[in-house]
N, C-alpha and C. Protein backbone atom coordinates (compact mmCIF):
# COMPACT_ATOMS: atom_id res chain seq x y z
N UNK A 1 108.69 122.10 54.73
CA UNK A 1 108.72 120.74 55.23
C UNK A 1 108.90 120.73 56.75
N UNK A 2 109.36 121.71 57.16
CA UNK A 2 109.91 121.68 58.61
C UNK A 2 108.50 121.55 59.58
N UNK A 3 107.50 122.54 58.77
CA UNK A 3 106.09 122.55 59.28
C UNK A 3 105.00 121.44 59.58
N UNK A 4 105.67 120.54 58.43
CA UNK A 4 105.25 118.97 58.75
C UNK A 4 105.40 118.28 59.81
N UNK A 5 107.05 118.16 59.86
CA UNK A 5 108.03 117.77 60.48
C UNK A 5 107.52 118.00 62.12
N UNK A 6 107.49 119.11 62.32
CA UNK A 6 106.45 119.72 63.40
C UNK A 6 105.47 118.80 64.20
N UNK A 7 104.50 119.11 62.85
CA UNK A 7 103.43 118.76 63.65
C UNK A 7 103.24 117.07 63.62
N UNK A 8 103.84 116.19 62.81
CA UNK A 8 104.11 114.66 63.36
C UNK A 8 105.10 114.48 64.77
N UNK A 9 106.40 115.66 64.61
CA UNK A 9 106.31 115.22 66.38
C UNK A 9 105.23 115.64 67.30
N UNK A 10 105.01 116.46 67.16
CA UNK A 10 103.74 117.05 68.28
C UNK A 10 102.31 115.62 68.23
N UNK A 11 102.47 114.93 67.13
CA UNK A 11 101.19 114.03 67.66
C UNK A 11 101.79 112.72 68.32
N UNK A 12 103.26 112.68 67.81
CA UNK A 12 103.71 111.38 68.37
C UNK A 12 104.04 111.79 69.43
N UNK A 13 104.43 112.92 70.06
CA UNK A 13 104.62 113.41 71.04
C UNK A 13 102.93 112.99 72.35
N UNK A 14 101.73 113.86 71.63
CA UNK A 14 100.98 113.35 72.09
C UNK A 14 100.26 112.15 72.38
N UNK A 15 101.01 111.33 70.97
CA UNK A 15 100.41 109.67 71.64
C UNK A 15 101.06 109.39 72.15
N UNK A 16 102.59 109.58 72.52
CA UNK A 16 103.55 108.90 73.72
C UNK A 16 102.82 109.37 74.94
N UNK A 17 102.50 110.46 75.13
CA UNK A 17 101.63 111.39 75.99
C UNK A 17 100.75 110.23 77.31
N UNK A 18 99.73 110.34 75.92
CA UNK A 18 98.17 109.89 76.30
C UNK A 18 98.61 108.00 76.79
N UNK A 19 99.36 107.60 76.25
CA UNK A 19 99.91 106.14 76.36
C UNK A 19 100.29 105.98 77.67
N UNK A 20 101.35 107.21 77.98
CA UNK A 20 101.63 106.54 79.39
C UNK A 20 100.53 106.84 80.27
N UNK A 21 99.74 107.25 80.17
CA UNK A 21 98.24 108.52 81.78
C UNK A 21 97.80 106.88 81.20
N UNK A 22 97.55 106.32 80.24
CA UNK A 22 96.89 105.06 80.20
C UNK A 22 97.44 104.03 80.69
N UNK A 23 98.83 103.66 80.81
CA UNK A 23 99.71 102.74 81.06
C UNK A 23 99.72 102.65 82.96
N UNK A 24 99.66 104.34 83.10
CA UNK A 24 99.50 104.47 84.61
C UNK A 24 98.16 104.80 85.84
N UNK A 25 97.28 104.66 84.80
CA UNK A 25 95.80 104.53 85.09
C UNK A 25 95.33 103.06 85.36
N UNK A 26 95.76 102.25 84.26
CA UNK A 26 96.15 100.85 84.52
C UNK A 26 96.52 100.13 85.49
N UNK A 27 97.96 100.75 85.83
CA UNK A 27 98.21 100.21 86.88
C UNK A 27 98.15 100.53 88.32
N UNK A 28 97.40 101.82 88.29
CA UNK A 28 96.82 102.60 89.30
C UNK A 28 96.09 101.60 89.90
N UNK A 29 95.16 101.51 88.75
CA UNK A 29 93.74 100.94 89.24
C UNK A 29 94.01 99.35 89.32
N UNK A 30 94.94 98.61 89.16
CA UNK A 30 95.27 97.53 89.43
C UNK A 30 95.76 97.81 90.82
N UNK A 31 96.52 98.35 91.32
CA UNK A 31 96.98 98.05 92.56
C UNK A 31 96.34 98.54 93.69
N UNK A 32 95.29 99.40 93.62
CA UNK A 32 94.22 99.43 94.35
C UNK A 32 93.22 98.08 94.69
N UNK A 33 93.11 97.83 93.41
CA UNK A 33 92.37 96.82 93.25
C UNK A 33 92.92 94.99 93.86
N UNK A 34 94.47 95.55 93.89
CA UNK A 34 94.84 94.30 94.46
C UNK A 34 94.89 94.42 96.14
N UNK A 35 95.22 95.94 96.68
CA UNK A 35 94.87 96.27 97.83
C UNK A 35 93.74 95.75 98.30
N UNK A 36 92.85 96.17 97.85
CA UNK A 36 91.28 95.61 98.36
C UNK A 36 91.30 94.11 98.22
N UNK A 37 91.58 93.61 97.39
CA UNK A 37 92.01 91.71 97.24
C UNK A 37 92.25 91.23 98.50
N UNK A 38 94.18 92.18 98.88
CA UNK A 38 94.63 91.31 99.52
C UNK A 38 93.94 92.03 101.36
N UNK A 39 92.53 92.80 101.50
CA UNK A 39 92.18 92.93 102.27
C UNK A 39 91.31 91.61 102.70
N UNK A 40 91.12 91.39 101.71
CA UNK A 40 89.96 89.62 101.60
C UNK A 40 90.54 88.70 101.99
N UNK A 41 91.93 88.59 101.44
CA UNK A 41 92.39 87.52 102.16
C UNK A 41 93.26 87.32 103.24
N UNK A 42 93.23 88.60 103.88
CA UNK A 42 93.57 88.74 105.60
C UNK A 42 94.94 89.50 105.66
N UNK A 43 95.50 90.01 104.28
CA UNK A 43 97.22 90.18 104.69
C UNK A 43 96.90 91.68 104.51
N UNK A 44 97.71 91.89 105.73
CA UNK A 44 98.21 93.32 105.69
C UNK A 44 99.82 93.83 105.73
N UNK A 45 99.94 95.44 105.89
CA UNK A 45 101.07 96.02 105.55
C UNK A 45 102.16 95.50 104.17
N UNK A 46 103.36 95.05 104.64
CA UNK A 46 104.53 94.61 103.58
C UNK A 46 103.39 93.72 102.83
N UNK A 47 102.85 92.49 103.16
CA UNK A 47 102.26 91.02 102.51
C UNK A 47 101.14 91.83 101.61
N UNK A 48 100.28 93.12 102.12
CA UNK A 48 99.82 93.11 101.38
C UNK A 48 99.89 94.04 100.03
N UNK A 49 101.21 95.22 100.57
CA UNK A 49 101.75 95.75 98.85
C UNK A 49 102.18 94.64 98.01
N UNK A 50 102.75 93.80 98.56
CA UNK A 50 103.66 92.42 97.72
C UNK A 50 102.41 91.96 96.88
N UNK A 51 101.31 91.79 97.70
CA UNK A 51 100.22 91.21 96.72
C UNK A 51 99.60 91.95 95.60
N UNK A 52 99.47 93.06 96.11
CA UNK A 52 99.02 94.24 95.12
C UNK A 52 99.97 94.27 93.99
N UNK A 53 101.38 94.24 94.28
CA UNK A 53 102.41 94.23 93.57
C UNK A 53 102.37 93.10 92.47
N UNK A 54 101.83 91.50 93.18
CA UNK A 54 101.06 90.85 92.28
C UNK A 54 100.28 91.33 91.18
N UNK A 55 98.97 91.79 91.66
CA UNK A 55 98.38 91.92 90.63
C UNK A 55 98.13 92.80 89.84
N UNK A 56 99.48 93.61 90.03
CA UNK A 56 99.73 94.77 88.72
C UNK A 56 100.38 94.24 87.60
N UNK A 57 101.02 93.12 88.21
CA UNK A 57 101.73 92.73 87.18
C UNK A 57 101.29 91.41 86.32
N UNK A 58 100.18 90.78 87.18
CA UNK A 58 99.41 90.27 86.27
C UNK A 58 98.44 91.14 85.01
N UNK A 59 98.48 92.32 85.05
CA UNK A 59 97.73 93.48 84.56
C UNK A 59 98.17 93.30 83.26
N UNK A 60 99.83 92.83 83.67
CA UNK A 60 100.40 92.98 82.12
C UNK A 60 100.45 91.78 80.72
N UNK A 61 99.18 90.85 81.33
CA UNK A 61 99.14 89.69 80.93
C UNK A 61 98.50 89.71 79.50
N UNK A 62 97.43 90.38 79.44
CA UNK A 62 96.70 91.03 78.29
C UNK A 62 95.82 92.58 78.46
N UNK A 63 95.28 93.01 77.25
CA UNK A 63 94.85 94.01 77.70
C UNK A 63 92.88 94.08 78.74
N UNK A 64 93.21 95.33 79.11
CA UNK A 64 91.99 95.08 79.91
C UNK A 64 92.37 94.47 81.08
N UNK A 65 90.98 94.62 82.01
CA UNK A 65 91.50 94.18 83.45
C UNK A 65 90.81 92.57 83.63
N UNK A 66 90.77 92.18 82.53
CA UNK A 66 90.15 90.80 82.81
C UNK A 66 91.30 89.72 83.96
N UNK A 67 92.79 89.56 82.95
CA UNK A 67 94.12 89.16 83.70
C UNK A 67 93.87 89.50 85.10
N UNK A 68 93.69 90.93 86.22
CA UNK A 68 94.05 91.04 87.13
C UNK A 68 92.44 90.18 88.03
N UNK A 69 91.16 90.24 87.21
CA UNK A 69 89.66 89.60 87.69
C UNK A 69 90.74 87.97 88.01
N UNK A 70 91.28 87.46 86.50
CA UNK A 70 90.64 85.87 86.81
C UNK A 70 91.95 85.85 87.95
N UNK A 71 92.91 86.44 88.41
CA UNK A 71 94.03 86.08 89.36
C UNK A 71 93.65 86.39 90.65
N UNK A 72 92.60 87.61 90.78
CA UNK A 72 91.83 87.49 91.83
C UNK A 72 91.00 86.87 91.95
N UNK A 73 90.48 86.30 91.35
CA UNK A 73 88.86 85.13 92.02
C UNK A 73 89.51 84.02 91.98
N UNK A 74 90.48 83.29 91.39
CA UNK A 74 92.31 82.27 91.33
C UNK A 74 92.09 82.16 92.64
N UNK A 75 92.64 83.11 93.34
CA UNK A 75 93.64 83.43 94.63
C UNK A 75 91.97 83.32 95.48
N UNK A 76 91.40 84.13 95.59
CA UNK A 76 89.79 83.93 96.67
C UNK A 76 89.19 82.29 96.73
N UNK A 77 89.56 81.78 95.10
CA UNK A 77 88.46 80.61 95.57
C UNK A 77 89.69 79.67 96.17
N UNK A 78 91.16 79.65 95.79
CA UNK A 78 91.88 78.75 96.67
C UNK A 78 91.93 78.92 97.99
N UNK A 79 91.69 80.53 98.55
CA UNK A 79 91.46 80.77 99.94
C UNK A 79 89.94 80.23 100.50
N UNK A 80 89.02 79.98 99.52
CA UNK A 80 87.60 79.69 100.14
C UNK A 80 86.90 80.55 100.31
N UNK A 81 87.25 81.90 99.44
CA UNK A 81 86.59 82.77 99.86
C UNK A 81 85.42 83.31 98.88
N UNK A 82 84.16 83.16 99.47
CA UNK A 82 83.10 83.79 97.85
C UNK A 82 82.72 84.77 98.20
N UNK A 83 83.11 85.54 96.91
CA UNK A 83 82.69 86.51 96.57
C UNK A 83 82.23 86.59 94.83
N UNK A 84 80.91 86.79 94.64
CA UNK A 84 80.81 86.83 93.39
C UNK A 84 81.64 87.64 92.04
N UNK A 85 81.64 87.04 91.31
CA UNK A 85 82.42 87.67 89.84
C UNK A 85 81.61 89.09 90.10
N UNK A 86 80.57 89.10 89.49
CA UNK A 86 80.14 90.39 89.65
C UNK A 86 80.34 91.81 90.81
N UNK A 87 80.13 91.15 92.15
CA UNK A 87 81.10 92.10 93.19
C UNK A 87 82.61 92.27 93.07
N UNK A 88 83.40 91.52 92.10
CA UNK A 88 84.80 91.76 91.87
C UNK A 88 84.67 92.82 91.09
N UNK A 89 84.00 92.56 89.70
CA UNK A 89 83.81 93.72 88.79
C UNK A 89 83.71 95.27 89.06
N UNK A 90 82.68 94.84 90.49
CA UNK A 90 82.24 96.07 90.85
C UNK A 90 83.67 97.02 91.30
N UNK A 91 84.33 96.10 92.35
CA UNK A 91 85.37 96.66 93.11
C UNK A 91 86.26 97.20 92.11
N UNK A 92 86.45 96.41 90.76
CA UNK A 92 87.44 96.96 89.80
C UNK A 92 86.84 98.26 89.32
N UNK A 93 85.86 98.35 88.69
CA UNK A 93 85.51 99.80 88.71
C UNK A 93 85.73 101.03 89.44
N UNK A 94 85.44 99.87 90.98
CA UNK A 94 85.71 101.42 91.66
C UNK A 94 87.06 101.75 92.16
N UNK A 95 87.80 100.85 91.56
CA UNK A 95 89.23 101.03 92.00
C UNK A 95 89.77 101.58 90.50
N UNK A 96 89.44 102.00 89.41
CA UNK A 96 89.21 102.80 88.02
C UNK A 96 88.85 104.48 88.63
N UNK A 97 87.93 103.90 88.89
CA UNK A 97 87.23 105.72 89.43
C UNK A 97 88.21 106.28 90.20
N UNK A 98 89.09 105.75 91.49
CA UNK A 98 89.72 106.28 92.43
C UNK A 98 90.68 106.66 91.56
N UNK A 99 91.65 105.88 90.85
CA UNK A 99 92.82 106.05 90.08
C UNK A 99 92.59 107.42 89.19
N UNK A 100 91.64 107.01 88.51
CA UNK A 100 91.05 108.43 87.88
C UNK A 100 91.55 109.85 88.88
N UNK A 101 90.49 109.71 89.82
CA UNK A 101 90.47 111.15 90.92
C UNK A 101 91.85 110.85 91.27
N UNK A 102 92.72 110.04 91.87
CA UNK A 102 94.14 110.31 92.30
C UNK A 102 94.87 111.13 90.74
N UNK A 103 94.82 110.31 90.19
CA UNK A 103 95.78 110.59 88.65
C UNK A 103 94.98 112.00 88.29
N UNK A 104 93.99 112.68 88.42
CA UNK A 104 93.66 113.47 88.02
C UNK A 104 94.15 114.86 89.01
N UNK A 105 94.36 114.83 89.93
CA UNK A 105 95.15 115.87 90.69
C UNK A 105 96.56 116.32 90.56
């Protein structure tokens, strides 16, 4: 039995694992992604981790990065600023990819 015993920790072990590289890939790529945001709407240094800091934590609203899209195009169209849905998308991707290559080193 012990052999069992074993190998159910070793997978719960590995889904606690794989949960957090996901939990922190997430929010990797959210706060990049809010970086580049709050480059759009003019704030830099402290104002603009605070914002980024925003929209990680809108991240945690549901799953997927839809939550951190609609709080950024929220925040752009009250500033007046257009930029299409689709160029947001884009930026979220590529703020996925970076998190990736950072988290992957």
């Amino acid at each position: 039995m012990t052999g069992f015993n074993d190998r159910k920790d070793a997978f719960e072990g590995k889904y606690a694992h794989e949960e957090k590289l996901s939990f922190e890939l997430e929010a990797k790529t959210a706060k990049l992604f809010g970086l580049w945001a709050a480059e759009k709407l003019g704030l830099e240094g402290a104002d603009a981790q605070t914002y980024a800091g925003e929209v990680v934590a809108a991240n945690l609203e549901e799953a997927g990065f839809t939550d951190i899209i609609r709080k950024v195009s929220m925040d752009f169209e009250a500033k007046g600023i257009e930029i299409s849905q689709h160029m947001i998308e884009v930026e979220v991707d590529k703020a996925l990819t970076a998190a990736q290559k950072e988290l992957a080193q």
